[in-house]
N, C-alpha and C. Protein backbone atom coordinates (compact mmCIF):
# COMPACT_ATOMS: atom_id res chain seq x y z
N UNK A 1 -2.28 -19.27 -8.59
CA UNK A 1 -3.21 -19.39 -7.47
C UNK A 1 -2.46 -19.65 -6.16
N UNK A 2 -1.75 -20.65 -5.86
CA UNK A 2 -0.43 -21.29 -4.78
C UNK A 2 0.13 -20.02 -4.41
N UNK A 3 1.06 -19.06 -5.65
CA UNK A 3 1.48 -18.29 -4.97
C UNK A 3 0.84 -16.57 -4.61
N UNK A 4 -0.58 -16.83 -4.98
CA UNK A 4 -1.14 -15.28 -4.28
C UNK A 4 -1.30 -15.90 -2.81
N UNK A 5 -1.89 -17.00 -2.71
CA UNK A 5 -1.92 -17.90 -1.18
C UNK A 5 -0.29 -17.52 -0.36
N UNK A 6 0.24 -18.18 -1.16
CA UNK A 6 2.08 -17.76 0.07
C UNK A 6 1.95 -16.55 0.13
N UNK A 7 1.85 -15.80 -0.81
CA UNK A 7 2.25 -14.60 -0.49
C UNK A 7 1.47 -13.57 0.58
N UNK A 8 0.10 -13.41 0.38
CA UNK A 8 -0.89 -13.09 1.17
C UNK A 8 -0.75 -13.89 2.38
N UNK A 9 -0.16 -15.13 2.82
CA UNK A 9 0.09 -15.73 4.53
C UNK A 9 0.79 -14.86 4.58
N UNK A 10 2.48 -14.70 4.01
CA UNK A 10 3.48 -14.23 4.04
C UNK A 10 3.37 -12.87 4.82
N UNK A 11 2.68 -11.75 4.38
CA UNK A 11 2.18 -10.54 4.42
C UNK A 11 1.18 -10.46 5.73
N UNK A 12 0.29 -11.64 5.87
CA UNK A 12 -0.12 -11.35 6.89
C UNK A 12 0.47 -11.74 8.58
N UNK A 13 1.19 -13.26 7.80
CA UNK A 13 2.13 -13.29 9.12
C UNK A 13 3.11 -12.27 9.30
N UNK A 14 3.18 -11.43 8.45
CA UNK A 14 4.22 -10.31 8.65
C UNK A 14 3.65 -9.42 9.98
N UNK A 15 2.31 -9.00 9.65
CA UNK A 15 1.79 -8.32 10.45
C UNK A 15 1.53 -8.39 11.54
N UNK A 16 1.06 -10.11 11.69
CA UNK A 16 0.37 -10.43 13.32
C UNK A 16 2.07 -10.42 13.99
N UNK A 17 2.98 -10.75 13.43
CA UNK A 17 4.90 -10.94 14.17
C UNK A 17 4.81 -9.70 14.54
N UNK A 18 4.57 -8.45 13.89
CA UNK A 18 4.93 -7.18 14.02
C UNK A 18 4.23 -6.99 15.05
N UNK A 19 2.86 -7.62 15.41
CA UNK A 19 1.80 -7.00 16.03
C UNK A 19 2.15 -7.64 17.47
N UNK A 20 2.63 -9.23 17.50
CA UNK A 20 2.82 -9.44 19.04
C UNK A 20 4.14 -9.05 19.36
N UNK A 21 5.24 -8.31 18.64
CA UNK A 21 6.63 -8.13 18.86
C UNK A 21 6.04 -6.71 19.99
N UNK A 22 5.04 -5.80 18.77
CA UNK A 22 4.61 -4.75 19.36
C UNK A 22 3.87 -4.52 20.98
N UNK A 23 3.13 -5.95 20.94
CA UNK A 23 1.99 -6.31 22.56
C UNK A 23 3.14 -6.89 23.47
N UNK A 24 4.13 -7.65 23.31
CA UNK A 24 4.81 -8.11 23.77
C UNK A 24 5.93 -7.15 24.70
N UNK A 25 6.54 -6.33 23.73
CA UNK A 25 7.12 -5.29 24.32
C UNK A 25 7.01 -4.22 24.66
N UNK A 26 6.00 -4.20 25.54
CA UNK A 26 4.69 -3.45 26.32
C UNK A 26 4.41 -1.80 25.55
N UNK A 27 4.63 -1.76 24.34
CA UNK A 27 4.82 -0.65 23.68
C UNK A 27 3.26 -0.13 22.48
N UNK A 28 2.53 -1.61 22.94
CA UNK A 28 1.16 -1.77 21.81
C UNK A 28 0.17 -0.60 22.05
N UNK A 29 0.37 0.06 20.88
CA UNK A 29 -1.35 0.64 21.08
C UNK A 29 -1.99 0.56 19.78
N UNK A 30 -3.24 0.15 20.03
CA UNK A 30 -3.77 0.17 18.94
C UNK A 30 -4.03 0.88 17.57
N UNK A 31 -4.11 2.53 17.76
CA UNK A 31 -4.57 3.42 16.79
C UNK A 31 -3.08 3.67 16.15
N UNK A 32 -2.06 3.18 17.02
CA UNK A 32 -0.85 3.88 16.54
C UNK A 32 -0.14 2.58 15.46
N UNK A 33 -0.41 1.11 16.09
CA UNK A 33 0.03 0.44 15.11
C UNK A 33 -0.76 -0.06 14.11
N UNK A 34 -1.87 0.10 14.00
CA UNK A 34 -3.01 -0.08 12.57
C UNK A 34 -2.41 1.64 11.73
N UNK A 35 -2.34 2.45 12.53
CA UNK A 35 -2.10 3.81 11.68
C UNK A 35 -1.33 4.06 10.88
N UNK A 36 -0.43 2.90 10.78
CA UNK A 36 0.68 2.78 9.98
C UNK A 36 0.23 2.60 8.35
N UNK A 37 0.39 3.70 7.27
CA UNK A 37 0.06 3.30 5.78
C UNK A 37 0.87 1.79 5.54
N UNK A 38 2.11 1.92 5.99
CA UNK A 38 2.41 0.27 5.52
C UNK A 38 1.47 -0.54 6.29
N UNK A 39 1.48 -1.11 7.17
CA UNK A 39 0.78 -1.96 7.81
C UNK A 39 -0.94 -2.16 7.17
N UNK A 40 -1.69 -0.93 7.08
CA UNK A 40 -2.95 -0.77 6.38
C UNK A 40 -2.84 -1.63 5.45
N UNK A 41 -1.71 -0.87 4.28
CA UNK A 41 -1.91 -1.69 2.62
C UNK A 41 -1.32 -2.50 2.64
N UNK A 42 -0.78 -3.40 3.50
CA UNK A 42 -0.29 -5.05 3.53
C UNK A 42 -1.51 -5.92 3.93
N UNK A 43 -2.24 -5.31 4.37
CA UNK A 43 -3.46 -5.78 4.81
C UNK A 43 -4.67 -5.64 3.63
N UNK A 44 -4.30 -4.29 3.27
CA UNK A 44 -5.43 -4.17 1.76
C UNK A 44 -4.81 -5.00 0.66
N UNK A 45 -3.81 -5.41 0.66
CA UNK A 45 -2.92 -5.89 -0.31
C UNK A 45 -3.24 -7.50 -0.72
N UNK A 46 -3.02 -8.19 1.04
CA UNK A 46 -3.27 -9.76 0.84
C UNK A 46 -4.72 -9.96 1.08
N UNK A 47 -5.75 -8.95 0.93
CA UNK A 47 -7.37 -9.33 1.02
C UNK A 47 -7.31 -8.95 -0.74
N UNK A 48 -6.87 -8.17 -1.21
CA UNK A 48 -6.61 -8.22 -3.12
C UNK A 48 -6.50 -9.42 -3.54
N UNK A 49 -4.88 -10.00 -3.04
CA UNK A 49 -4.66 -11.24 -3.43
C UNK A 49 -5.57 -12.65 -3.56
N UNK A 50 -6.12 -12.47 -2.34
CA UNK A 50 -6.71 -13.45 -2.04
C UNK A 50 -8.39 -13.05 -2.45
N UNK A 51 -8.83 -12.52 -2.67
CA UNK A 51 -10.20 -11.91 -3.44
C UNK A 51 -10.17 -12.48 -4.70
N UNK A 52 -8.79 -12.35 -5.26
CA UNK A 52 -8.54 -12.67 -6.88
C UNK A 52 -8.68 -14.53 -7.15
N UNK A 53 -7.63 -15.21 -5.81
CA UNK A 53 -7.89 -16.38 -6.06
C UNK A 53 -9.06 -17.10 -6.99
N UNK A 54 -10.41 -17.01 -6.34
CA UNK A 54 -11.09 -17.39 -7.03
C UNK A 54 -11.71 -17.18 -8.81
N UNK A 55 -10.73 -16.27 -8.95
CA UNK A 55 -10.86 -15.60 -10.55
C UNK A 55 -9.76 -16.03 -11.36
N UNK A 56 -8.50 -17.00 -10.89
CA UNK A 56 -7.65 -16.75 -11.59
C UNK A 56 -7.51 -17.72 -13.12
N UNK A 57 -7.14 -16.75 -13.90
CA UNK A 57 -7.06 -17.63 -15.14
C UNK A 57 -8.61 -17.24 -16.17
N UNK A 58 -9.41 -15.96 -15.07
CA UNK A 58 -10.90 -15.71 -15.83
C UNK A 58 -11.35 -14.21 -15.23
N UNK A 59 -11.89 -14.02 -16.25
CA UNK A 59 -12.37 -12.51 -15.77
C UNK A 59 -13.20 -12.19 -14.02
N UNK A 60 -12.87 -10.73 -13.81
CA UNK A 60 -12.55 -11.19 -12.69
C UNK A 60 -14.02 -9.53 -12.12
N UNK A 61 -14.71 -9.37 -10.92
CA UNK A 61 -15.54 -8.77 -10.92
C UNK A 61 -15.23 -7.42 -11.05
N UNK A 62 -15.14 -5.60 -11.41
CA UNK A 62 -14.32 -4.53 -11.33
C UNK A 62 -14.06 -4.34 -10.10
N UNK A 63 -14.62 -4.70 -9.06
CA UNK A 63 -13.96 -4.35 -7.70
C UNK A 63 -13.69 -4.57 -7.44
N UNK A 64 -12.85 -5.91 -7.92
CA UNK A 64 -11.46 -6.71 -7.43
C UNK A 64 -10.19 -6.52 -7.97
N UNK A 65 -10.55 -5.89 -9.41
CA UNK A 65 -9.68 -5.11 -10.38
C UNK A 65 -9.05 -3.77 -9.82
N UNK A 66 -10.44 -2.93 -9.23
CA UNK A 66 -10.52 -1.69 -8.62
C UNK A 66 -9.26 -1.89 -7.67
N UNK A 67 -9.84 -2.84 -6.76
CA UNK A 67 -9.32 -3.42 -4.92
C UNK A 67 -7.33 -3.49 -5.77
N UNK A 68 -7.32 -4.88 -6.69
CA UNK A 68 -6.00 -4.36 -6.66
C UNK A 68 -5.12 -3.67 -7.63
N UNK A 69 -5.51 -2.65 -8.23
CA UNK A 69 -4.99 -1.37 -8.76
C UNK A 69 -4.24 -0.89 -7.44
N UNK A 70 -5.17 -0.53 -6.73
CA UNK A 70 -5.54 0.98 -5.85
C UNK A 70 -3.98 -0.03 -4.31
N UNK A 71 -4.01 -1.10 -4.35
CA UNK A 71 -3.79 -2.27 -4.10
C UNK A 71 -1.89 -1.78 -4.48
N UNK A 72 -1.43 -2.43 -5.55
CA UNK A 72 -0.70 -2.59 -6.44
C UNK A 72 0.10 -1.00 -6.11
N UNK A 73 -0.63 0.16 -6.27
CA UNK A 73 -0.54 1.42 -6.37
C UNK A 73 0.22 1.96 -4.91
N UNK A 74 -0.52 1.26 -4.01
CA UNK A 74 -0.05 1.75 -2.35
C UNK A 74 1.11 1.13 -2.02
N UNK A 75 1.17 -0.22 -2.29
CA UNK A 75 2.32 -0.73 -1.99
C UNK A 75 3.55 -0.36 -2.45
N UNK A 76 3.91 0.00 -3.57
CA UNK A 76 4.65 0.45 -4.83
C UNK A 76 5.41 1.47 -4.17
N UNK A 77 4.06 2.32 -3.85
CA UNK A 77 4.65 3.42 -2.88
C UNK A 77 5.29 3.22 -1.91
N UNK A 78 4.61 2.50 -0.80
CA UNK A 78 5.13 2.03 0.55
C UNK A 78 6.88 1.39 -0.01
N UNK A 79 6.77 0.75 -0.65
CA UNK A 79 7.81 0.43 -0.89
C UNK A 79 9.33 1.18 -1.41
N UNK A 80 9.09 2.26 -2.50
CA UNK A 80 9.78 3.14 -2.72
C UNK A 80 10.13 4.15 -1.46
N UNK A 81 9.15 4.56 -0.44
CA UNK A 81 8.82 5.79 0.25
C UNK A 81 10.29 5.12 0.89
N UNK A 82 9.38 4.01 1.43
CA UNK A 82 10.42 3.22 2.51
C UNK A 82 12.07 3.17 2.27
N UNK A 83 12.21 2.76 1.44
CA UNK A 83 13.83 2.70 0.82
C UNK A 83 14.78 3.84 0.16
N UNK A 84 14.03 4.88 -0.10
CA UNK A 84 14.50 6.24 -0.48
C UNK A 84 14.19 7.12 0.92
N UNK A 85 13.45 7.04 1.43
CA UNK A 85 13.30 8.28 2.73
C UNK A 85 13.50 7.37 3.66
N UNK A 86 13.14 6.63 4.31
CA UNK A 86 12.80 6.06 5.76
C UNK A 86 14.27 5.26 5.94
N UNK A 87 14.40 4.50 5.07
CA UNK A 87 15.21 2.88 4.94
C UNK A 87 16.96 3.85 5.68
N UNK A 88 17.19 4.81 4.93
CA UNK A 88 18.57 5.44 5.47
C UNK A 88 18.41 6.15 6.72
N UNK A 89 17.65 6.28 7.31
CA UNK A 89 17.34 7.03 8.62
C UNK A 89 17.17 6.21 9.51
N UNK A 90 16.60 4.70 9.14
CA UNK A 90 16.61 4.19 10.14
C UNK A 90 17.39 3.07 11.68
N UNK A 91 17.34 3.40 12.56
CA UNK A 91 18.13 2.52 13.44
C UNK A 91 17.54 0.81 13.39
N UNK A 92 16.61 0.33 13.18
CA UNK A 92 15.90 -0.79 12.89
C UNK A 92 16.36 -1.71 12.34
N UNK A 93 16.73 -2.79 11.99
CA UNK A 93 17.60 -3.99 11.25
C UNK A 93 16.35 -3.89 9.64
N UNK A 94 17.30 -3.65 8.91
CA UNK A 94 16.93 -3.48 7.11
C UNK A 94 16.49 -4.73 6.79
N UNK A 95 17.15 -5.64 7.41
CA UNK A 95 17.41 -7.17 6.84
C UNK A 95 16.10 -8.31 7.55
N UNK A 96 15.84 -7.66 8.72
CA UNK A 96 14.38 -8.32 9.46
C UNK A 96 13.59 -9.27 8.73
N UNK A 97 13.15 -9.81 8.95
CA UNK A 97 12.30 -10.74 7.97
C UNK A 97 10.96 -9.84 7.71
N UNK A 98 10.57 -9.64 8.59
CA UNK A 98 9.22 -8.70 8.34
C UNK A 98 8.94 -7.54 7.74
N UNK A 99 10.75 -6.90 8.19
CA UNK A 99 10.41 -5.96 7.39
C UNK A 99 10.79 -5.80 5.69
N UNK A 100 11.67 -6.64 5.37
CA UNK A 100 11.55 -7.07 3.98
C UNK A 100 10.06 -7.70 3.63
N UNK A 101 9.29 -8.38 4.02
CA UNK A 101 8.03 -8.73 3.76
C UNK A 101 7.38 -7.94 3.52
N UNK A 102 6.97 -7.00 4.05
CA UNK A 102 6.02 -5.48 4.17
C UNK A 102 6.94 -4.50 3.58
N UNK A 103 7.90 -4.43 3.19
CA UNK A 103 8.70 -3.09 2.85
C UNK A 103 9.50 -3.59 1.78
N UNK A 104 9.04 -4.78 1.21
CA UNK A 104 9.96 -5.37 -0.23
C UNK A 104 8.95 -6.50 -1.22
N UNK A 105 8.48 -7.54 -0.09
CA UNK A 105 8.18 -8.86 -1.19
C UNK A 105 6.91 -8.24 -1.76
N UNK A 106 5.81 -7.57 -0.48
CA UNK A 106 4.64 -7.01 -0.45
C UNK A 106 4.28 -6.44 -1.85
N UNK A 107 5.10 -5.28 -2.34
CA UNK A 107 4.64 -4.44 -3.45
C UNK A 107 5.04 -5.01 -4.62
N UNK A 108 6.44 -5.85 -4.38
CA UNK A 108 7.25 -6.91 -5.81
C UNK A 108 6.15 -8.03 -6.19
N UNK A 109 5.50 -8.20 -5.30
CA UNK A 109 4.15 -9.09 -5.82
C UNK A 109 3.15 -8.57 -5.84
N UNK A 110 2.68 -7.73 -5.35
CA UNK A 110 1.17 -7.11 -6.25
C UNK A 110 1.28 -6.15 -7.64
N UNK A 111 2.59 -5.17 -7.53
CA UNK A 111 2.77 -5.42 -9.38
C UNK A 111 3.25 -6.29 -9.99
N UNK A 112 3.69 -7.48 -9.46
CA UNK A 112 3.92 -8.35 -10.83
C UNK A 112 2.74 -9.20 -11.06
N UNK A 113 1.70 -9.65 -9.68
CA UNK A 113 0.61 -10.13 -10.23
C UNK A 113 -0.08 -9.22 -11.19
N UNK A 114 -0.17 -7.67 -10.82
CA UNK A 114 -0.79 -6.90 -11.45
C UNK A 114 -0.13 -7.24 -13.15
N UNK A 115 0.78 -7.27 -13.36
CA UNK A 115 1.45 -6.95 -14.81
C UNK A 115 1.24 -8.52 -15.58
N UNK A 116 1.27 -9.65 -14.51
CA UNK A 116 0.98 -11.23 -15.20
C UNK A 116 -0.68 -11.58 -15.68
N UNK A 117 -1.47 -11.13 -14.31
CA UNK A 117 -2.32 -10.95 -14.87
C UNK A 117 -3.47 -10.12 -14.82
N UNK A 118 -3.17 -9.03 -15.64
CA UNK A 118 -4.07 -7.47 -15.54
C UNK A 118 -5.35 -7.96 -16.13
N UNK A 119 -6.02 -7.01 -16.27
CA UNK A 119 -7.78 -7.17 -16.24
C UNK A 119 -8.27 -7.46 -18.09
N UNK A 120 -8.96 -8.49 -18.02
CA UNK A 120 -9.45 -8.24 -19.30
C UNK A 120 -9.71 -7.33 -19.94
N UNK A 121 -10.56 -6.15 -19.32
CA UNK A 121 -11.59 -4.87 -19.70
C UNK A 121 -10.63 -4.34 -18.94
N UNK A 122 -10.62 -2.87 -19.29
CA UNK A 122 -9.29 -2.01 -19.30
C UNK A 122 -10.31 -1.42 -18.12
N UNK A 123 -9.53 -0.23 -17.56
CA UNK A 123 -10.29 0.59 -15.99
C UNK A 123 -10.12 1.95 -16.54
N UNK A 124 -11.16 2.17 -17.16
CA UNK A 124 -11.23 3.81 -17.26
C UNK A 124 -10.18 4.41 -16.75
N UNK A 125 -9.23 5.43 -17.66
CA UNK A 125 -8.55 6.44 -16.71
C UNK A 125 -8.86 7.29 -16.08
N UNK A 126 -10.47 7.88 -16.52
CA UNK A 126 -11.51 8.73 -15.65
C UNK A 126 -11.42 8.50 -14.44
N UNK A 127 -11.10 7.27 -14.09
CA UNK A 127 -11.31 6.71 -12.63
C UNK A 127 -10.40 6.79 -11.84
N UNK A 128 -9.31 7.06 -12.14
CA UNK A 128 -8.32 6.56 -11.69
C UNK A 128 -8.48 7.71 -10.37
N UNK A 129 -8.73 8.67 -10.21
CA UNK A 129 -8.92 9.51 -9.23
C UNK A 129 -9.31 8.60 -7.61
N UNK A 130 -9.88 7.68 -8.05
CA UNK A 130 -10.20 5.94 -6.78
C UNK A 130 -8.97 6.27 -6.25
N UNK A 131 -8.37 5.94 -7.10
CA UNK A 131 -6.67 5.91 -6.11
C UNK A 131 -6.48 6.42 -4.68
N UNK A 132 -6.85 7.43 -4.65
CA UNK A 132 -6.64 8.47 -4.05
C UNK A 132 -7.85 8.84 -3.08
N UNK A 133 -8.49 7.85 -2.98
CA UNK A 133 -9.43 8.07 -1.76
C UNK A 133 -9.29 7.59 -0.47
N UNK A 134 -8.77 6.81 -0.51
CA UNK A 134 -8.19 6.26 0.74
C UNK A 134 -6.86 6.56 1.72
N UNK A 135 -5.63 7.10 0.55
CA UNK A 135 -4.86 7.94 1.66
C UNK A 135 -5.44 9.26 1.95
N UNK A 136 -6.00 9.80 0.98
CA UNK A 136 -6.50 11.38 1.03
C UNK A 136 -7.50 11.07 2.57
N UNK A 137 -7.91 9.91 3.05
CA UNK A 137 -8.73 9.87 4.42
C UNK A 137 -7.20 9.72 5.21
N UNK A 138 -6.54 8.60 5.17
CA UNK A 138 -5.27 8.01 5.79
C UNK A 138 -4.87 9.40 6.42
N UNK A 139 -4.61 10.87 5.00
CA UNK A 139 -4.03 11.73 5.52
C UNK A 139 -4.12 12.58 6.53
N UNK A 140 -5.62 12.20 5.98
CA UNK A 140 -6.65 13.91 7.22
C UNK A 140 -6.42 13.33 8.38
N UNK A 141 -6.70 12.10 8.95
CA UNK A 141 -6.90 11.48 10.01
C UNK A 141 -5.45 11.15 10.77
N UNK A 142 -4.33 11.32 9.53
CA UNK A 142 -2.69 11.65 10.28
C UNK A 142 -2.27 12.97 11.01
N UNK A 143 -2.75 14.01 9.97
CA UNK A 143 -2.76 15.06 10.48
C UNK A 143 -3.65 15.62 11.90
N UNK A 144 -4.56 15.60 11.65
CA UNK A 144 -5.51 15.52 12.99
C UNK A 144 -4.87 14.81 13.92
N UNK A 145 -4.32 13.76 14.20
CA UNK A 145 -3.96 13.11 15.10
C UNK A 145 -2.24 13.92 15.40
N UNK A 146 -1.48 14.05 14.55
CA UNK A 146 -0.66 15.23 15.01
C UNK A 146 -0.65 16.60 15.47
N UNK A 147 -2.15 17.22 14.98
CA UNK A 147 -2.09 18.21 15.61
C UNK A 147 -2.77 17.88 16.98
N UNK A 148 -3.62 16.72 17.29
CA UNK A 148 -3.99 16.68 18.86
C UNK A 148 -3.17 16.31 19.84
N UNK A 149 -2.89 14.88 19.45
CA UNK A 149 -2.02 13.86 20.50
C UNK A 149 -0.78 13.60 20.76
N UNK A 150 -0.41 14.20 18.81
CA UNK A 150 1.18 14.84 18.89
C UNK A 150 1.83 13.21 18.03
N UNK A 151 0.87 12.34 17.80
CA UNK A 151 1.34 10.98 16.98
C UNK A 151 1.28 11.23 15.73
N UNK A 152 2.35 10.64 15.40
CA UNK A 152 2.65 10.73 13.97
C UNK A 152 3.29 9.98 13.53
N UNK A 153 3.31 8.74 11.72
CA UNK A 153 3.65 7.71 12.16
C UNK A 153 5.16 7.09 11.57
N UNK A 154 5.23 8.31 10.75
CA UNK A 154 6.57 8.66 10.00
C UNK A 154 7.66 10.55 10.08
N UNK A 155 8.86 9.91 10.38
CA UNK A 155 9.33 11.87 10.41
C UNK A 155 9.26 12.40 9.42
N UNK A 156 8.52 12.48 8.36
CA UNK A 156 8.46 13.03 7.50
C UNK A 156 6.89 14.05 7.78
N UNK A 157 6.31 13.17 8.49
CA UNK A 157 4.73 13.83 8.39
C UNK A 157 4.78 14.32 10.32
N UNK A 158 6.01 15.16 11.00
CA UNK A 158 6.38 15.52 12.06
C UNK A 158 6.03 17.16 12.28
N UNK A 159 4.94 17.32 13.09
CA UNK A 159 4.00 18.65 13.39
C UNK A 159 5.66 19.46 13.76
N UNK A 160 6.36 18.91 14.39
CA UNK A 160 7.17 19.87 14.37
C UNK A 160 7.80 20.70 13.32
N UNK A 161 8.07 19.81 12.11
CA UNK A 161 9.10 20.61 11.20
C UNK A 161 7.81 21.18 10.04
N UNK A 162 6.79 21.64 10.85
CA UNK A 162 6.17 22.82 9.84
C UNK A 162 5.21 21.90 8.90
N UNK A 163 3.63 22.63 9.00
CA UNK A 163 2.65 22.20 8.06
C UNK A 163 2.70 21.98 6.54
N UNK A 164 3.54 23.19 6.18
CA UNK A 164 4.27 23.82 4.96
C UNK A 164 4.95 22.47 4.19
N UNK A 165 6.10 21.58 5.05
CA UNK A 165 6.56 21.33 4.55
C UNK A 165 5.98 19.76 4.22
N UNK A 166 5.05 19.61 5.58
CA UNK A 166 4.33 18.16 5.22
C UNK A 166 3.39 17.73 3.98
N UNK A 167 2.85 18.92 3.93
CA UNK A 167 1.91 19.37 2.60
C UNK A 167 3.14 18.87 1.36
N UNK A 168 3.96 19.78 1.52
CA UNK A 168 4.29 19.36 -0.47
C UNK A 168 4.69 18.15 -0.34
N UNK A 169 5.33 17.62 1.20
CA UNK A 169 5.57 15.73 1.09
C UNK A 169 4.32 15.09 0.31
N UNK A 170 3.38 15.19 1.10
CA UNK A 170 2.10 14.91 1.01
C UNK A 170 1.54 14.75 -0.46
N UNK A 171 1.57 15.64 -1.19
CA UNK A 171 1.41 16.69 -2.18
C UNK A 171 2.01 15.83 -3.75
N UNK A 172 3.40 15.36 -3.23
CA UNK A 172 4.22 14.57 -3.64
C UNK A 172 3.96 13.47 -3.52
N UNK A 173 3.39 12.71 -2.69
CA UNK A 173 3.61 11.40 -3.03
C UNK A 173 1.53 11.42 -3.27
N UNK A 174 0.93 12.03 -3.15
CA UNK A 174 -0.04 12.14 -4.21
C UNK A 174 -0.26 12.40 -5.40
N UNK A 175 0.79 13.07 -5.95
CA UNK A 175 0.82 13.08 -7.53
C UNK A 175 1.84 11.51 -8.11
N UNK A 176 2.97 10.98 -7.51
CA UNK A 176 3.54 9.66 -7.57
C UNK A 176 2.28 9.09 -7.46
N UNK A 177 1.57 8.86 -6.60
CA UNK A 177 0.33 7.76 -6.42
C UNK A 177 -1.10 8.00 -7.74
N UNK A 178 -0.63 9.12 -8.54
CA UNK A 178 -1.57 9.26 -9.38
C UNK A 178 -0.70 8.78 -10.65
N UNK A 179 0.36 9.45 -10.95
CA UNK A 179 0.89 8.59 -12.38
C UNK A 179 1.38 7.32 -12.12
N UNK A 180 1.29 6.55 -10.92
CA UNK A 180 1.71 5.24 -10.77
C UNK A 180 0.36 4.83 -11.05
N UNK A 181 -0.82 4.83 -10.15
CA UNK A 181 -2.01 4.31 -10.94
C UNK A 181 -2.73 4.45 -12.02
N UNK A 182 -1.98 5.82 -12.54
CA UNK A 182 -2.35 5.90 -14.50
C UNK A 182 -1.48 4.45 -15.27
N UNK A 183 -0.55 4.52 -14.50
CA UNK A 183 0.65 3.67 -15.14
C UNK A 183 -0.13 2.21 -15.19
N UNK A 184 -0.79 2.06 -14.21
CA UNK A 184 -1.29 0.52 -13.98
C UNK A 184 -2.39 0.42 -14.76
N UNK A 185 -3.37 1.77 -14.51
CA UNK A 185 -4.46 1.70 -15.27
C UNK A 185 -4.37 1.48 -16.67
N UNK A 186 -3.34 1.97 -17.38
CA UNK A 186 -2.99 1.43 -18.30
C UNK A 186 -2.48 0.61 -19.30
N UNK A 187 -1.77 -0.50 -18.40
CA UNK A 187 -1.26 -1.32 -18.57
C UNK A 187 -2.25 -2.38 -18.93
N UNK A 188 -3.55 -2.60 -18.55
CA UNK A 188 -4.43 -3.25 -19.01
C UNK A 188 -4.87 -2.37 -20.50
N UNK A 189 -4.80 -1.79 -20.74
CA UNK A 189 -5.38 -1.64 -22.50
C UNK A 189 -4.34 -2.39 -22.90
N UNK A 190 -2.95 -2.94 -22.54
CA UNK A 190 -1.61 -3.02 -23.97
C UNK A 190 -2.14 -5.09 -23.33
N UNK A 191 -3.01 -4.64 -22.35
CA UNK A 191 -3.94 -6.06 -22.89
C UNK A 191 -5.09 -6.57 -22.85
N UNK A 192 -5.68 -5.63 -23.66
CA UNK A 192 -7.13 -5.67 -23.56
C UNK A 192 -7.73 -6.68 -24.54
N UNK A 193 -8.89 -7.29 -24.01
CA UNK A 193 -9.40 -8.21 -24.56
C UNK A 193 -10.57 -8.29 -25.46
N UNK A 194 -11.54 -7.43 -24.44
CA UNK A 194 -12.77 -6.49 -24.77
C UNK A 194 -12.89 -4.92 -24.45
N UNK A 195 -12.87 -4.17 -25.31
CA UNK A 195 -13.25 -2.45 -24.71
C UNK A 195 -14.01 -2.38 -23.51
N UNK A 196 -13.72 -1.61 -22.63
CA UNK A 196 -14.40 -1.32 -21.65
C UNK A 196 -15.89 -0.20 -22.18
């Protein structure tokens, strides 16, 4: 219980530091620093955490199960994306406090809460398609905004280097975001309590 609390401050003081570093150095805009998938699921991440508090140690409602799957699933990503594509490209200090918070502790604790303590009643794998409703919006609303305003919030998803090639990025880390949340979804049957 103590540590979904640290961790969820942790995560969110990550964000508001990021957020007045951002207002501070007259560089803030709003749509561009909420638009960030990391920033989003550090935010979907420690409202998981802290949703669960009151369940811990007892079954817990499915849409808190749902919340951190889908939860567990984004970060995982954010976290891999970050350190295999982004992390070597970038000019930014690796070592930041914040950004190890959001780009390391963030996802190392919502799957290990996920794996300490997964759901009594297992989550349909039918379902697991949930996953995928929320970047599949994240995406449309990236793209659109690159083809208008020309923002975009990673070089990977850059109107310049071709629609073509953003798609199979895209494409890619939507099929990762689907066998990672099969992976989770399943991890509750090897501890299931009652059949779903």
């Amino acid at each position: 219980m103590v540590a979904r609390y640290l961790v969820a401050a942790a995560m969110l003081l990550a964000v508001a530091w990021s957020l007045a570093r951002s207002i501070n150095g007259g560089s803030f805009n709003f749509f561009n620093f909420f638009g960030y998938f990391t920033i989003q699921n550090n935010l979907i991440g420690a409202a998981a955490l802290l949703f669960a508090v009151p369940y811990t140690g007892r079954e817990r409602p499915p849409w808190i199960e749902y919340l951190r799957a889908c939860a567990a699933t984004y970060l995982f990503i954010v976290v891999t994306v970050y350190w295999t594509l982004l992390a070597p490209t970038t000019t930014d200090p690796i070592v930041e406090w914040t950004n190890l918070v959001l780009h390391g502790l963030s996802g190392l604790a919502l799957v290990t809460d996920w794996l300490i303590e997964g759901p009594r009643r297992t989550l349909p794998l039918r379902n697991v398609w949930l996953v995928l409703l929320y970047p599949c919006v994240w995406a449309v609303v990236v793209l659109i905004r690159g083809a208008t305003d020309g923002w975009f919030p990673y070089p990977f998803l850059d109107p310049a280097k071709g629609y073509d090639g953003i798609a199979v990025v895209i494409a890619a880390i939507f099929v990762a975001g689907l066998v990672v949340g099969s992976m989770f979804f399943k991890t509750t049957r090897w501890r299931v309590v009652t059949p779903a």
